[in-house]
C-alpha atoms as a PDB file:
ATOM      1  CA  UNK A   1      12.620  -2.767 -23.264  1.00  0.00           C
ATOM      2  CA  UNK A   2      13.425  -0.194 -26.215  1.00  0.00           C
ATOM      3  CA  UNK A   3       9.904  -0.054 -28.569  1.00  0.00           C
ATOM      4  CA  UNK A   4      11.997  -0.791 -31.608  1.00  0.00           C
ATOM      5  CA  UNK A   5      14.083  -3.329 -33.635  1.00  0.00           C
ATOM      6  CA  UNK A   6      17.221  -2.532 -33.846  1.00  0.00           C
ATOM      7  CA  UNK A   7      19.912  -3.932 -36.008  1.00  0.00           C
ATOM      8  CA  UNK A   8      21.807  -5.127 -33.178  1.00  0.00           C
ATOM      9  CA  UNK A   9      19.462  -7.320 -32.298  1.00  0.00           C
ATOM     10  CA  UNK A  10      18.079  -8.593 -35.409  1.00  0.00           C
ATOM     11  CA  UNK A  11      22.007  -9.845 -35.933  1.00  0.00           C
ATOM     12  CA  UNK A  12      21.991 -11.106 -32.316  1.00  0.00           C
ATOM     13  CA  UNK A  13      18.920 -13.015 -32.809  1.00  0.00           C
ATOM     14  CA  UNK A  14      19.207 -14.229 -36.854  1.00  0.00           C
ATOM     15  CA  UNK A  15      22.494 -16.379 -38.231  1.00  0.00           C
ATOM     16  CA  UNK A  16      24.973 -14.983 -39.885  1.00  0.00           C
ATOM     17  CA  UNK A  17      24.386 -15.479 -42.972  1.00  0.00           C
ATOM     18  CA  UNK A  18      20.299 -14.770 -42.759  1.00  0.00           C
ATOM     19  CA  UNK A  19      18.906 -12.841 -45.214  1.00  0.00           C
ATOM     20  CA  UNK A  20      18.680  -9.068 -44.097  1.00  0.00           C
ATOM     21  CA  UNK A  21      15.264  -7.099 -45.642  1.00  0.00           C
ATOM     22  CA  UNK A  22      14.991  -3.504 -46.406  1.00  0.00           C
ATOM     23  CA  UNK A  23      14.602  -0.673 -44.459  1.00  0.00           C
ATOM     24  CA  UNK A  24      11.415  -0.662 -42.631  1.00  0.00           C
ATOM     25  CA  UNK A  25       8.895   1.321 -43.977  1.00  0.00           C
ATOM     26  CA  UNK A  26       4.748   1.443 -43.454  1.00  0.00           C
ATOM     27  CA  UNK A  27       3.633  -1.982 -42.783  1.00  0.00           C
ATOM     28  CA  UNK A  28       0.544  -3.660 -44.432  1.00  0.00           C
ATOM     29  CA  UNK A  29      -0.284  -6.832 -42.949  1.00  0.00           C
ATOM     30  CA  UNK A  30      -0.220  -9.876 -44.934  1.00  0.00           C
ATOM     31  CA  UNK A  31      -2.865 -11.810 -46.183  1.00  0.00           C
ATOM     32  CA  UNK A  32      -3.980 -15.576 -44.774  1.00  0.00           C
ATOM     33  CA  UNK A  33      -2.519 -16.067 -47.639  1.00  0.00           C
ATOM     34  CA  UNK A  34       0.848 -15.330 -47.613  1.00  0.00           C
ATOM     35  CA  UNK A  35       0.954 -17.127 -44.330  1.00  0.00           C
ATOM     36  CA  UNK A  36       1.535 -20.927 -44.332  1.00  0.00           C
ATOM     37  CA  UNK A  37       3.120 -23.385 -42.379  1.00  0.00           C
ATOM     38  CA  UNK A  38       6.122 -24.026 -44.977  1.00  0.00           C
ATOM     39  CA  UNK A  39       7.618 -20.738 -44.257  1.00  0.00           C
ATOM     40  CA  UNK A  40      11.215 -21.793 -43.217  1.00  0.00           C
ATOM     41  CA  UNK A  41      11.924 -20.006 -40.072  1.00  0.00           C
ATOM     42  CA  UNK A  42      14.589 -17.331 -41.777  1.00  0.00           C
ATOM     43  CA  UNK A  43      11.345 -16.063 -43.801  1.00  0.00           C
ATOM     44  CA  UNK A  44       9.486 -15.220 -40.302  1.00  0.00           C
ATOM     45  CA  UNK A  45      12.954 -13.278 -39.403  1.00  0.00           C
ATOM     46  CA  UNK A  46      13.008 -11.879 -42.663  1.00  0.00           C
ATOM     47  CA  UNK A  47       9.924 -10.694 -42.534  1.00  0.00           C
ATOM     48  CA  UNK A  48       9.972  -9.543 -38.714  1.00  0.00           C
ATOM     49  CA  UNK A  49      12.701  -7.374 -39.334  1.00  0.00           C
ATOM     50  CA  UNK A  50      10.682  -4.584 -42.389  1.00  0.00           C
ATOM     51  CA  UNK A  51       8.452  -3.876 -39.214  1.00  0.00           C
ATOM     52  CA  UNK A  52       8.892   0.196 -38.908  1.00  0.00           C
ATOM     53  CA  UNK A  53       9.633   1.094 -35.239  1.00  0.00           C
ATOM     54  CA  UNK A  54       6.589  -0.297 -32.791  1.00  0.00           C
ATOM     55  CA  UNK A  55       5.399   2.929 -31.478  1.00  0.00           C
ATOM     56  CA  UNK A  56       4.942   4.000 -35.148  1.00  0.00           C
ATOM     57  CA  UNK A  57       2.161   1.030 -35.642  1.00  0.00           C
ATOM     58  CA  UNK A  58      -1.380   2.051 -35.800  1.00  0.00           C
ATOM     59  CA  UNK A  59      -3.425   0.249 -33.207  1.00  0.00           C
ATOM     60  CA  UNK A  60      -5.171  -1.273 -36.188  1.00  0.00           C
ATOM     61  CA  UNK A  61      -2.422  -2.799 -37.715  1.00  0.00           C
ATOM     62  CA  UNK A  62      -0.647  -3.639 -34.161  1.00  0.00           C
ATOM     63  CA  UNK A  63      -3.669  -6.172 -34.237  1.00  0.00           C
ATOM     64  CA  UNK A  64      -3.425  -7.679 -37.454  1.00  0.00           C
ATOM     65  CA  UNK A  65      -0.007  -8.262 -37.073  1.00  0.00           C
ATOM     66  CA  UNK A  66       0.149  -9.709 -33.502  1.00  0.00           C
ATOM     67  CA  UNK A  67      -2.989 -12.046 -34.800  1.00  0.00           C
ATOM     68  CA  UNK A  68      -0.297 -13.082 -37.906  1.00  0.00           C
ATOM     69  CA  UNK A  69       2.636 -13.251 -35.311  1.00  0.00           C
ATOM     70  CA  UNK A  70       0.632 -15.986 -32.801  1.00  0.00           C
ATOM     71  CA  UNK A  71      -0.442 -17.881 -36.118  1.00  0.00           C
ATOM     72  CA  UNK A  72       3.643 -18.309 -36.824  1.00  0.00           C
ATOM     73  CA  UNK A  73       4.644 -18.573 -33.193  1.00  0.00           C
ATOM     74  CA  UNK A  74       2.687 -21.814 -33.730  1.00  0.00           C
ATOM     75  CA  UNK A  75       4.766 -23.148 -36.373  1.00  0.00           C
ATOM     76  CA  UNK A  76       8.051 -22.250 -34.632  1.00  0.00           C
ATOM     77  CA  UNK A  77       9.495 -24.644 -31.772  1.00  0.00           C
ATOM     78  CA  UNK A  78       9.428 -23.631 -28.644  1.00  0.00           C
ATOM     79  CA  UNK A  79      12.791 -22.591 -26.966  1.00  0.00           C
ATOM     80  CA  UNK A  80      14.838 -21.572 -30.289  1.00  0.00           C
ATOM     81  CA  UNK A  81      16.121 -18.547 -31.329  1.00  0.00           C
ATOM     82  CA  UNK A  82      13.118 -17.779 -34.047  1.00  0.00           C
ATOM     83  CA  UNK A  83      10.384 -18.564 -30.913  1.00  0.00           C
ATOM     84  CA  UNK A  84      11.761 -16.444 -28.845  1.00  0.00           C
ATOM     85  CA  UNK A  85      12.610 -13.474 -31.275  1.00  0.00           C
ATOM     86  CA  UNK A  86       8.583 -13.880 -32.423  1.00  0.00           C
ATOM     87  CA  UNK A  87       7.807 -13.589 -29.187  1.00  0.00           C
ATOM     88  CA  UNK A  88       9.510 -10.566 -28.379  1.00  0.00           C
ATOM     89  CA  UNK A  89       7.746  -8.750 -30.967  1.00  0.00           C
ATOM     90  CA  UNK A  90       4.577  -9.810 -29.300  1.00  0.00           C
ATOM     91  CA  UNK A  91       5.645  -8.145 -26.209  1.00  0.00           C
ATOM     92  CA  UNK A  92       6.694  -5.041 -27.917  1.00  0.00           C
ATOM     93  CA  UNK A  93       4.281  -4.773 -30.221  1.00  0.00           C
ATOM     94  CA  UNK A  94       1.729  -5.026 -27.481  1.00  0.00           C
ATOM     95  CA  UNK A  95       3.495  -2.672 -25.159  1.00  0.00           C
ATOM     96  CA  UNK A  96       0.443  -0.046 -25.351  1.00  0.00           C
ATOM     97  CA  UNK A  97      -2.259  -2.416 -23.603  1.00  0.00           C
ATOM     98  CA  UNK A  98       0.510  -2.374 -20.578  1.00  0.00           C
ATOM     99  CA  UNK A  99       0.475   1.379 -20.859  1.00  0.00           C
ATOM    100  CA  UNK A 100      -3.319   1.693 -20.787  1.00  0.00           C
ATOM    101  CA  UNK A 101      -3.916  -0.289 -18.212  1.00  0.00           C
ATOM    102  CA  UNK A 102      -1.435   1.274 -16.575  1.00  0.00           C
ATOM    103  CA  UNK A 103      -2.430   4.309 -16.955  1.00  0.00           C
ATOM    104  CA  UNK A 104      -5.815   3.390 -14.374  1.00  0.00           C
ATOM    105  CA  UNK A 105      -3.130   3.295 -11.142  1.00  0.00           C
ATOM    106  CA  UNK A 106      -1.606   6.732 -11.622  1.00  0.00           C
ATOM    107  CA  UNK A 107      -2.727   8.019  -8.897  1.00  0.00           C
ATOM    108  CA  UNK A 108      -1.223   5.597  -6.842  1.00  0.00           C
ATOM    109  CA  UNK A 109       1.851   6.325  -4.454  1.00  0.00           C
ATOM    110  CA  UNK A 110       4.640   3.749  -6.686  1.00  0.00           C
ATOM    111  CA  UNK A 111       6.660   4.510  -9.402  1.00  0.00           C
ATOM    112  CA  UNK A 112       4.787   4.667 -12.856  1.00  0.00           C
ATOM    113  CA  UNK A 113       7.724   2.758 -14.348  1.00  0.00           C
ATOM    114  CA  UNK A 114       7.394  -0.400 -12.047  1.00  0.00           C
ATOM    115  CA  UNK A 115       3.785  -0.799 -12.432  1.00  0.00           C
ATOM    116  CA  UNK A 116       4.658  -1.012 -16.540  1.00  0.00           C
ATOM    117  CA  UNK A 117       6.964  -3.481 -15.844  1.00  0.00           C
ATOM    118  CA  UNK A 118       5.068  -5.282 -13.780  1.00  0.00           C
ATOM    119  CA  UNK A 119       2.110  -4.759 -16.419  1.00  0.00           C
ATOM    120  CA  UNK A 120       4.240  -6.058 -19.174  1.00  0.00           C
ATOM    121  CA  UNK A 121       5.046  -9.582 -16.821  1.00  0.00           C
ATOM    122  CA  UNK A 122       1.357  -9.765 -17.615  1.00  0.00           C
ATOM    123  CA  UNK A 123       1.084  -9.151 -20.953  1.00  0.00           C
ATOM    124  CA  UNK A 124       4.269 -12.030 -21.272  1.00  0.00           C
ATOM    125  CA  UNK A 125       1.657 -14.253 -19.446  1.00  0.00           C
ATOM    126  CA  UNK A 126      -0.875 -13.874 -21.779  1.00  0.00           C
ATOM    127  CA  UNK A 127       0.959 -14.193 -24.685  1.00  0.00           C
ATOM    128  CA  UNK A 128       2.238 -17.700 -23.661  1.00  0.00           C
ATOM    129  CA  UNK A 129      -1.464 -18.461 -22.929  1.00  0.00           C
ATOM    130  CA  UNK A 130      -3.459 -16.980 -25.797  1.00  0.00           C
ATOM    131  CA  UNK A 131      -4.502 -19.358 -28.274  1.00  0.00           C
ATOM    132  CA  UNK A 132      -5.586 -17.923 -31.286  1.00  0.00           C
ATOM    133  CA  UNK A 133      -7.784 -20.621 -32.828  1.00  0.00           C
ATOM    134  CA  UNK A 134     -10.554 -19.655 -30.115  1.00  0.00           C
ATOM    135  CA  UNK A 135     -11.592 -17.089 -31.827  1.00  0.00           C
ATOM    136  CA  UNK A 136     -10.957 -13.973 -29.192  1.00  0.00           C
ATOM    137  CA  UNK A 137      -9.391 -11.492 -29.891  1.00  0.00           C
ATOM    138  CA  UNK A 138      -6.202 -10.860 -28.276  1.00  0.00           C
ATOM    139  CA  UNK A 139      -6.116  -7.515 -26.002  1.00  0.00           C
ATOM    140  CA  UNK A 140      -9.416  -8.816 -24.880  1.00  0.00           C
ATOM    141  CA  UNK A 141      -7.462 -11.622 -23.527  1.00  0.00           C
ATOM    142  CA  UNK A 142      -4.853 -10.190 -22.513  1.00  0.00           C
ATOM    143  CA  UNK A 143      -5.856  -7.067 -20.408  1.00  0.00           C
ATOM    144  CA  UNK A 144      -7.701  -9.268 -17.275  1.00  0.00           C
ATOM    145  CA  UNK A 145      -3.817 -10.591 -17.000  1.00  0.00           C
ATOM    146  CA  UNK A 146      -2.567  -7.582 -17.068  1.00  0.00           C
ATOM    147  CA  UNK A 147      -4.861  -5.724 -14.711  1.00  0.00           C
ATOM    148  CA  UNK A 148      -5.180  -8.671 -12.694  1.00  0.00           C
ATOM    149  CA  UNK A 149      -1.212  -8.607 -12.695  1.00  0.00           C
ATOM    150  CA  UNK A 150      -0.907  -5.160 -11.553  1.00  0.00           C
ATOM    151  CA  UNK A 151      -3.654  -5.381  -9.059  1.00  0.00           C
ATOM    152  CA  UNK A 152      -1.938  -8.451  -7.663  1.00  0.00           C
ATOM    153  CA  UNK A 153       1.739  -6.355  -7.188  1.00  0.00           C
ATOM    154  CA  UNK A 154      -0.450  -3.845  -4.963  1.00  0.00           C
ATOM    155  CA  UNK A 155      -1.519  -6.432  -3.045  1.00  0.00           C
ATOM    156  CA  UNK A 156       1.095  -8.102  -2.062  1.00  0.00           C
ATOM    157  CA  UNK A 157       3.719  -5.189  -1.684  1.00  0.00           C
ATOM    158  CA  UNK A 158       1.505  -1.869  -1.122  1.00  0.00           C
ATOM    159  CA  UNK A 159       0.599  -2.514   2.375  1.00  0.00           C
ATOM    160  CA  UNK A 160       2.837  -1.109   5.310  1.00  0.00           C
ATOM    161  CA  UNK A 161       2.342  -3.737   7.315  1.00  0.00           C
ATOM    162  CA  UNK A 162       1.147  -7.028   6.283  1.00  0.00           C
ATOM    163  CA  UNK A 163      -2.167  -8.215   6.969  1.00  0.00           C
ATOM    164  CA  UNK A 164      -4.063 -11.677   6.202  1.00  0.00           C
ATOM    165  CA  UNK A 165      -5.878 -11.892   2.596  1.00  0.00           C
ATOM    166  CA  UNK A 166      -8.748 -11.892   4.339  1.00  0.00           C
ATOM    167  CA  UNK A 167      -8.441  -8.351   5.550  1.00  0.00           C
ATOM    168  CA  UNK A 168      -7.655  -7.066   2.292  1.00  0.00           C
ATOM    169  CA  UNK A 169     -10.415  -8.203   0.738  1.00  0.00           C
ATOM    170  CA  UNK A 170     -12.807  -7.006   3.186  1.00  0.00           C
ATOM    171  CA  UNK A 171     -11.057  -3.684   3.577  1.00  0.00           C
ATOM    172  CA  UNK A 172     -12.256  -2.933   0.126  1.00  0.00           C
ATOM    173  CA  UNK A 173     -15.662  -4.567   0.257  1.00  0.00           C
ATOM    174  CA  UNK A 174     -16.066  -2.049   3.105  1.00  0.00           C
ATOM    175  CA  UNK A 175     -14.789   0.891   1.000  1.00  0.00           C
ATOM    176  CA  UNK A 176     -17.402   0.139  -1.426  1.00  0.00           C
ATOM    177  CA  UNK A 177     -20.175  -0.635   0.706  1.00  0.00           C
ATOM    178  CA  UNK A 178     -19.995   2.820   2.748  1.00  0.00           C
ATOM    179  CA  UNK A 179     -19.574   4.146  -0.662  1.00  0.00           C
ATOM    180  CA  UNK A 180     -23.205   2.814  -1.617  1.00  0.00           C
ATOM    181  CA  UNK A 181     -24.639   3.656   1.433  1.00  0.00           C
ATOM    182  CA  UNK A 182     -23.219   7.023   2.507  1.00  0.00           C
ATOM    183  CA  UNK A 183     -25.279   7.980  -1.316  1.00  0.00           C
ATOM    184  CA  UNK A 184     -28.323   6.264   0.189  1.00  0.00           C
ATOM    185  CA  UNK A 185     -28.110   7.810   3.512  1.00  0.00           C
ATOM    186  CA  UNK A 186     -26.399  11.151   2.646  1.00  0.00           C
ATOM    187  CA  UNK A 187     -24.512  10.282   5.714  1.00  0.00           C
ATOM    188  CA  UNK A 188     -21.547   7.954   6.682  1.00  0.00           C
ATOM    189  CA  UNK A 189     -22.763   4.719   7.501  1.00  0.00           C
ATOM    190  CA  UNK A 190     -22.524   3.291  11.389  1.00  0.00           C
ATOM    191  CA  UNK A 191     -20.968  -0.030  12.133  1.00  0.00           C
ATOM    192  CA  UNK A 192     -23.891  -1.709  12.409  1.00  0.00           C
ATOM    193  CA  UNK A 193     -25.722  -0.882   8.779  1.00  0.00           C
ATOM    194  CA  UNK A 194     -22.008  -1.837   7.224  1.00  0.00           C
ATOM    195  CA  UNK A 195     -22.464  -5.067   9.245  1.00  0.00           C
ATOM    196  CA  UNK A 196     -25.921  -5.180   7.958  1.00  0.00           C
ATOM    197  CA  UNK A 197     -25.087  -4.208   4.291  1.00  0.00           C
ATOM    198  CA  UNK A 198     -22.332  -7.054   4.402  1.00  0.00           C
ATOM    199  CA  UNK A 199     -23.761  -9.621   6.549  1.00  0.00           C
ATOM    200  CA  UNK A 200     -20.989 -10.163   8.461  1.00  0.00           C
ATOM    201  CA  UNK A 201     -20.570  -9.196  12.483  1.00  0.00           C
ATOM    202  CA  UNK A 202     -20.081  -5.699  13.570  1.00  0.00           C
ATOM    203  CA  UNK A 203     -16.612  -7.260  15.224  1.00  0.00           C
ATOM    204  CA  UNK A 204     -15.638  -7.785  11.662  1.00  0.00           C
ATOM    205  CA  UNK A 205     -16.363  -4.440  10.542  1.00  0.00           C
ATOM    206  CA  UNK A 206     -14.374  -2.864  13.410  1.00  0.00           C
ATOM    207  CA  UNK A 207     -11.867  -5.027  12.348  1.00  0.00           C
ATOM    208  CA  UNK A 208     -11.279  -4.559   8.987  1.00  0.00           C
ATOM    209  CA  UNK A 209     -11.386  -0.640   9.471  1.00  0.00           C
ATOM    210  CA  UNK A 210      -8.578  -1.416  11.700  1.00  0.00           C
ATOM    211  CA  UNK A 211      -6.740  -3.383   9.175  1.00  0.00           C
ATOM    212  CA  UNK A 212      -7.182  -0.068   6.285  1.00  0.00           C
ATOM    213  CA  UNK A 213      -4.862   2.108   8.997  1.00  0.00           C
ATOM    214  CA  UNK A 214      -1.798  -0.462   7.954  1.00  0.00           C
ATOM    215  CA  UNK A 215      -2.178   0.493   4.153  1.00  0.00           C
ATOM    216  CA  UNK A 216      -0.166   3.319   4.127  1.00  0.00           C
ATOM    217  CA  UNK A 217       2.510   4.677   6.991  1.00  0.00           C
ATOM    218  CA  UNK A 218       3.804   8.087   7.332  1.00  0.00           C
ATOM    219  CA  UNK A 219       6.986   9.335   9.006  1.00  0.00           C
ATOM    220  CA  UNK A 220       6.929  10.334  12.496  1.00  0.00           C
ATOM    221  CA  UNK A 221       9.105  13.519  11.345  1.00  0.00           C
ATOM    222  CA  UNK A 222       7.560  14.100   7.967  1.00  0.00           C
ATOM    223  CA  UNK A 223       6.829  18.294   7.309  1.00  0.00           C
ATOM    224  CA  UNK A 224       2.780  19.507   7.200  1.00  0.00           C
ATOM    225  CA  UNK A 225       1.649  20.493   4.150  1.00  0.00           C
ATOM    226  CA  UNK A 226       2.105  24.319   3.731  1.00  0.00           C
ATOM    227  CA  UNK A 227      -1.299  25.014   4.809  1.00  0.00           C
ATOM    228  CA  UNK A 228      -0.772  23.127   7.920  1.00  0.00           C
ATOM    229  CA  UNK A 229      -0.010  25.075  10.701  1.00  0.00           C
ATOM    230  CA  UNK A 230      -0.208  21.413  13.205  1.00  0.00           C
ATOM    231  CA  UNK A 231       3.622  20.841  12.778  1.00  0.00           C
ATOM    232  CA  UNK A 232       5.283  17.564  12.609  1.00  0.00           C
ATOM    233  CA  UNK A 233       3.284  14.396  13.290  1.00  0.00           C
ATOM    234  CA  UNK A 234       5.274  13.554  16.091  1.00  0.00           C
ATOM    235  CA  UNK A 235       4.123  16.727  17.743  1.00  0.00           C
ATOM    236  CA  UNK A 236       0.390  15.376  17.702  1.00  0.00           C
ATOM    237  CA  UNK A 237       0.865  12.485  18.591  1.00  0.00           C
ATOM    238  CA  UNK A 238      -0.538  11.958  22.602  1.00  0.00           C
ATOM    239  CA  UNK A 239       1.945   9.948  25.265  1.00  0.00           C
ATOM    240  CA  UNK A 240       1.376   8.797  28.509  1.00  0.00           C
ATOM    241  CA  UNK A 241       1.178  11.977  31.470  1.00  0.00           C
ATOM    242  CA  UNK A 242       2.512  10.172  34.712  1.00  0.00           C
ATOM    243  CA  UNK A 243       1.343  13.524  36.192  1.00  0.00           C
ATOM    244  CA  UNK A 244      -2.125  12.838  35.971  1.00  0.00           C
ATOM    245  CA  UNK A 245      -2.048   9.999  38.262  1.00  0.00           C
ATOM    246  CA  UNK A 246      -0.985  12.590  40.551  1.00  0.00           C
ATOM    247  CA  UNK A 247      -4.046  14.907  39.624  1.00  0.00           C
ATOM    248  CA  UNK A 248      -6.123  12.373  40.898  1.00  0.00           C
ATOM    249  CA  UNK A 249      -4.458  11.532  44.049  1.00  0.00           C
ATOM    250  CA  UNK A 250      -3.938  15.686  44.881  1.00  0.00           C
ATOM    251  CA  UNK A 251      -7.989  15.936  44.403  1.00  0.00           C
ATOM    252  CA  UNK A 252      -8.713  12.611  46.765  1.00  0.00           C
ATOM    253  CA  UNK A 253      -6.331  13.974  49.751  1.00  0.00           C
ATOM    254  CA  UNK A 254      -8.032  17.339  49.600  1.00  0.00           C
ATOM    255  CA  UNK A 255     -10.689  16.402  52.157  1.00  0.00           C
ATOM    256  CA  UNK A 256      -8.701  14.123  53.767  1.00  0.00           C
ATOM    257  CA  UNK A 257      -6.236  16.978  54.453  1.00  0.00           C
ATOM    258  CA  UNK A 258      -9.122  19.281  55.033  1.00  0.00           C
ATOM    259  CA  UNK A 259     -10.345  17.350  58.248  1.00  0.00           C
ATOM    260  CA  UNK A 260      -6.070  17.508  59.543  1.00  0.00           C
ATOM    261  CA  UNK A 261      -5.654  19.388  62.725  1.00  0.00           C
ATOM    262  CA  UNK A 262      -4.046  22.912  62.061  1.00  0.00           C
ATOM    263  CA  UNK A 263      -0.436  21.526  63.056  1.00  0.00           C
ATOM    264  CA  UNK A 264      -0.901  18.824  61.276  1.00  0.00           C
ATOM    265  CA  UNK A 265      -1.789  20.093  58.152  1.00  0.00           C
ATOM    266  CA  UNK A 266       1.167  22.724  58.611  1.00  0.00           C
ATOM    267  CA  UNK A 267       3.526  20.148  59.438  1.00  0.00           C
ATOM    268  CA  UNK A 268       2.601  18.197  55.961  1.00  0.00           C
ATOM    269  CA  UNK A 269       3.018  21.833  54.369  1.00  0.00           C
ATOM    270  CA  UNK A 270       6.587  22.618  55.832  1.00  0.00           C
ATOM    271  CA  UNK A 271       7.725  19.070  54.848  1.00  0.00           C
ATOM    272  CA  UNK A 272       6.561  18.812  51.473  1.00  0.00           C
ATOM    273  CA  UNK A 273       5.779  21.864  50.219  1.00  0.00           C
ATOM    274  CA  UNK A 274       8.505  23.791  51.834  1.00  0.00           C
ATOM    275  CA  UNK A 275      10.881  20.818  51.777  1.00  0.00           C
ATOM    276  CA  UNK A 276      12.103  21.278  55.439  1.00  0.00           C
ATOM    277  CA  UNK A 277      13.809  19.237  57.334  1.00  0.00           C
ATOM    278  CA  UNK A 278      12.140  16.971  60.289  1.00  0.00           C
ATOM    279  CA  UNK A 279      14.471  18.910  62.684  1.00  0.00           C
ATOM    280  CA  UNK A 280      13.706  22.504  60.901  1.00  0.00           C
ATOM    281  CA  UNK A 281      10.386  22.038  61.456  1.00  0.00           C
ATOM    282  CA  UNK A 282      10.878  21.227  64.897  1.00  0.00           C
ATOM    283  CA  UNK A 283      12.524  24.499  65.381  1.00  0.00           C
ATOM    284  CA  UNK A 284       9.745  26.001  63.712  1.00  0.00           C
ATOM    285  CA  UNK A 285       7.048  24.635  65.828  1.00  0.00           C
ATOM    286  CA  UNK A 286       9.212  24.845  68.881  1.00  0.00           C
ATOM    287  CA  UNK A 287       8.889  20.995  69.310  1.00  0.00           C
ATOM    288  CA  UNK A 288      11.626  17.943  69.565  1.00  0.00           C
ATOM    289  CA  UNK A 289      12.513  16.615  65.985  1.00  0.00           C
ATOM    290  CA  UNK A 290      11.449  13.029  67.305  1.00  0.00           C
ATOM    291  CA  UNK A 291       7.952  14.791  68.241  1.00  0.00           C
ATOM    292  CA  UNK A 292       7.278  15.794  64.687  1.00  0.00           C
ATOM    293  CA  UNK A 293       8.527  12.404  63.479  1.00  0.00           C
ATOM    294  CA  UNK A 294       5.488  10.433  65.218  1.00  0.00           C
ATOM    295  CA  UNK A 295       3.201  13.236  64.478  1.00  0.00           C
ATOM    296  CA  UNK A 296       4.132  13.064  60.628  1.00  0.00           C
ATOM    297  CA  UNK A 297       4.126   9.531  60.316  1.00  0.00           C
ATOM    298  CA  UNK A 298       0.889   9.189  62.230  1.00  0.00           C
ATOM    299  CA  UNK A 299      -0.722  11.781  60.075  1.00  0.00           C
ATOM    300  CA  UNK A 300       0.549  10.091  56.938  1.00  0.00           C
ATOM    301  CA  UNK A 301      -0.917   7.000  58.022  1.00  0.00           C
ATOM    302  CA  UNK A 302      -4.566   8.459  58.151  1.00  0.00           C
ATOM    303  CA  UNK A 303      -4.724   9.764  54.856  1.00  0.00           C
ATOM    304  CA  UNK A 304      -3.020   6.366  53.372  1.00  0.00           C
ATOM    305  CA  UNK A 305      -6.084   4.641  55.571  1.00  0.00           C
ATOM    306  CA  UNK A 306      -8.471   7.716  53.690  1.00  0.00           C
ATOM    307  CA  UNK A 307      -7.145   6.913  50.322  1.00  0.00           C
ATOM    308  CA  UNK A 308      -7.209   3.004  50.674  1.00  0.00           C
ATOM    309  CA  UNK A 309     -10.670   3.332  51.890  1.00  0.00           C
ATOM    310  CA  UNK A 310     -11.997   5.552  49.134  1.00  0.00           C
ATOM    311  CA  UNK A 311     -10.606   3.047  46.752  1.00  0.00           C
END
C-alpha cells in the first residue's frame, strides 16, 4: 500500500471531469467549521487530494485530520467511489499505529512485512467500527484491534503443530507464572508450586509444558551455531540399541554358564564363539557329531530353563 496519493489514483478514484486541487503542500486541518454536511462529495475529493504525501504528516495533524475524515465518511454512502477513496486515506493515514504496534513482535521468527499487513487488516477493522461521536479518540481505539489482530495471526499460524486453544492459553499462563515465581524463589519453580500458583492439577502443568515443545520445530539436519561443537541435531538425537537387550541376556547366562561342565561350556564356545561346525567340533573333541548334537541341545535347554526361571 504506497504511503502516498498519487495522481493515478486520484483520476482512478474521482470522475472525469472532477475538479483537480493544487499541488499538495503543508496541511492545516480545517476548522468544525469548514466541515458540514452539504459538502457535495467532489469537495471531500477535492479536498483529499492537497494532502502532502502521508509519511510527511505530523502525528499531530495525522489526528486532526483522520478525526475530520470519520466526520465526512459519515456523510458519504457506503459502497461508492467517494466512501471508499475516504476510507483509504484512513488506512494510510493511519499506517504508523500498524507500524508501532508492530514494532512490539520484532523479535519474533515471521517476516516483519506480514505482521504489518496483518496489522493494517486491523487497523481496516477499526476504522469500519470507530464511531466518532463517542468521544474516544481514535488510535486509542484502534490499537487493541490491531494488537489483538496481530496477536491473533500468531496464534493461529505460529505453532508447529497444532494444539487445542486451551493449551495455548495455558502455555503462556505458565510462562508467566514461573516468571513470578522463579523472582520469588530465586529458583525455577517445581510442578507442584506452578500447580499451586495456578490452581489447576499438576497433570495439567505437565501437560501444557508438553504442549510449549510444539511451538517451534527445528530441522533434523539444521548446522550448530558456530560455537557449537555438538554437530547436527540428528546426531544427538538417541534411537533404540537392539544390542542392549543382548547386554542383559550376556550378564544373566554368565552364572548359568559358570555352573556348565568344562565340555560343555567349551562346546557352547567352539559353536558360537568360534562358529564351528557340529561335526568340527566333534573332531575336536574326538566325539561323534550326533554326540555333540544331544550334548548341545541339552545344554541349551538348561540355561533357557535358567533364564526363564530368573525371569
Amino acid at each position: 500500500m504506497s504511503p502516498q496519493l498519487d495522481e493515478s489514483r486520484i483520476t482512478d478514484t474521482i470522475a472525469p471531469d472532477a475538479p483537480t486541487g493544487p499541488p499538495a503542500g503543508e496541511w492545516t486541518a480545517p476548522s468544525a467549521s469548514q466541515s458540514t454536511t452539504s459538502e457535495t462529495a467532489g469537495d471531500v475529493l477535492e479536498q483529499i487530494a492537497d494532502l502532502p504525501a502521508f509519511d510527511e504528516v505530523a502525528p499531530q495533524d495525522a489526528r486532526a485530520l483522520s478525526k475530520e475524515l470519520f466526520e465526512r465518511m459519515a456523510t458519504l454512502e457506503e459502497g461508492t467511489h467517494e466512501y471508499a477513496y475516504v476510507r483509504n486515506t484512513l488506512v494510510e493515514l493511519n499506517l504508523a499505529l500498524v507500524k508501532f504496534a508492530a514494532a512490539r513482535f520484532r523479535s519474533r521468527s515471521e517476516p516483519m512485512e506480514d505482521i504489518v499487513q496483518v496489522g493494517t487488516i486491523g487497523l481496516i477493522k477499526a476504522i469500519d467500527r470507530f464511531e466518532p461521536d463517542r468521544g474516544v479518540e481514535f488510535p486509542t481505539f484502534a490499537m487493541p484491534t490491531i494488537v489483538g489482530e496481530i496477536k491473533r495471526f500468531f496464534r493461529d499460524t505460529s505453532w508447529s503443530v497444532r494444539v487445542p486453544r486451551r493449551l495455548q492459553e495455558l502455555r503462556l499462563a505458565l510462562a508467566k507464572a514461573g516468571d513470578e515465581l522463579a523472582q520469588q524463589l530465586d529458583r525455577s519453580p517445581t510442578v507442584g508450586e506452578l500447580a499451586e500458583k495456578l490452581g489447576i492439577s499438576k497433570e495439567e502443568v505437565v501437560e501444557g509444558m508438553a504442549a510449549s515443545n510444539a511451538y517451534t520445530a527445528s530441522s533434523l539436519d539444521a548446522q550448530p551455531e558456530e560455537d557449537d561443537s555438538e554437530g547436527a541435531l540428528a546426531d544427538r538425537i538417541g534411537y533404540e540399541d537392539h544390542g542392549l537387550e543382548g547386554i542383559e541376556y550376556v550378564e544373566s547366562l554368565k552364572p548359568l554358564i559358570a555352573d556348565l561342565s568344562p565340555r560343555d561350556r567349551k562346546i557352547l564356545s567352539l559353536r558360537f564363539v568360534a562358529n564351528m561346525t557340529q561335526s568340527e567340533i566333534g573332531e575336536e573333541l574326538g566325539i561323534s557329531q550326533m554326540h555333540v548334537s544331544r550334548l548341545l541341545s541339552r545344554t541349551l535347554g538348561r540355561l533357557r530353563k535358567g533364564l526363564l526361571a530368573d525371569a
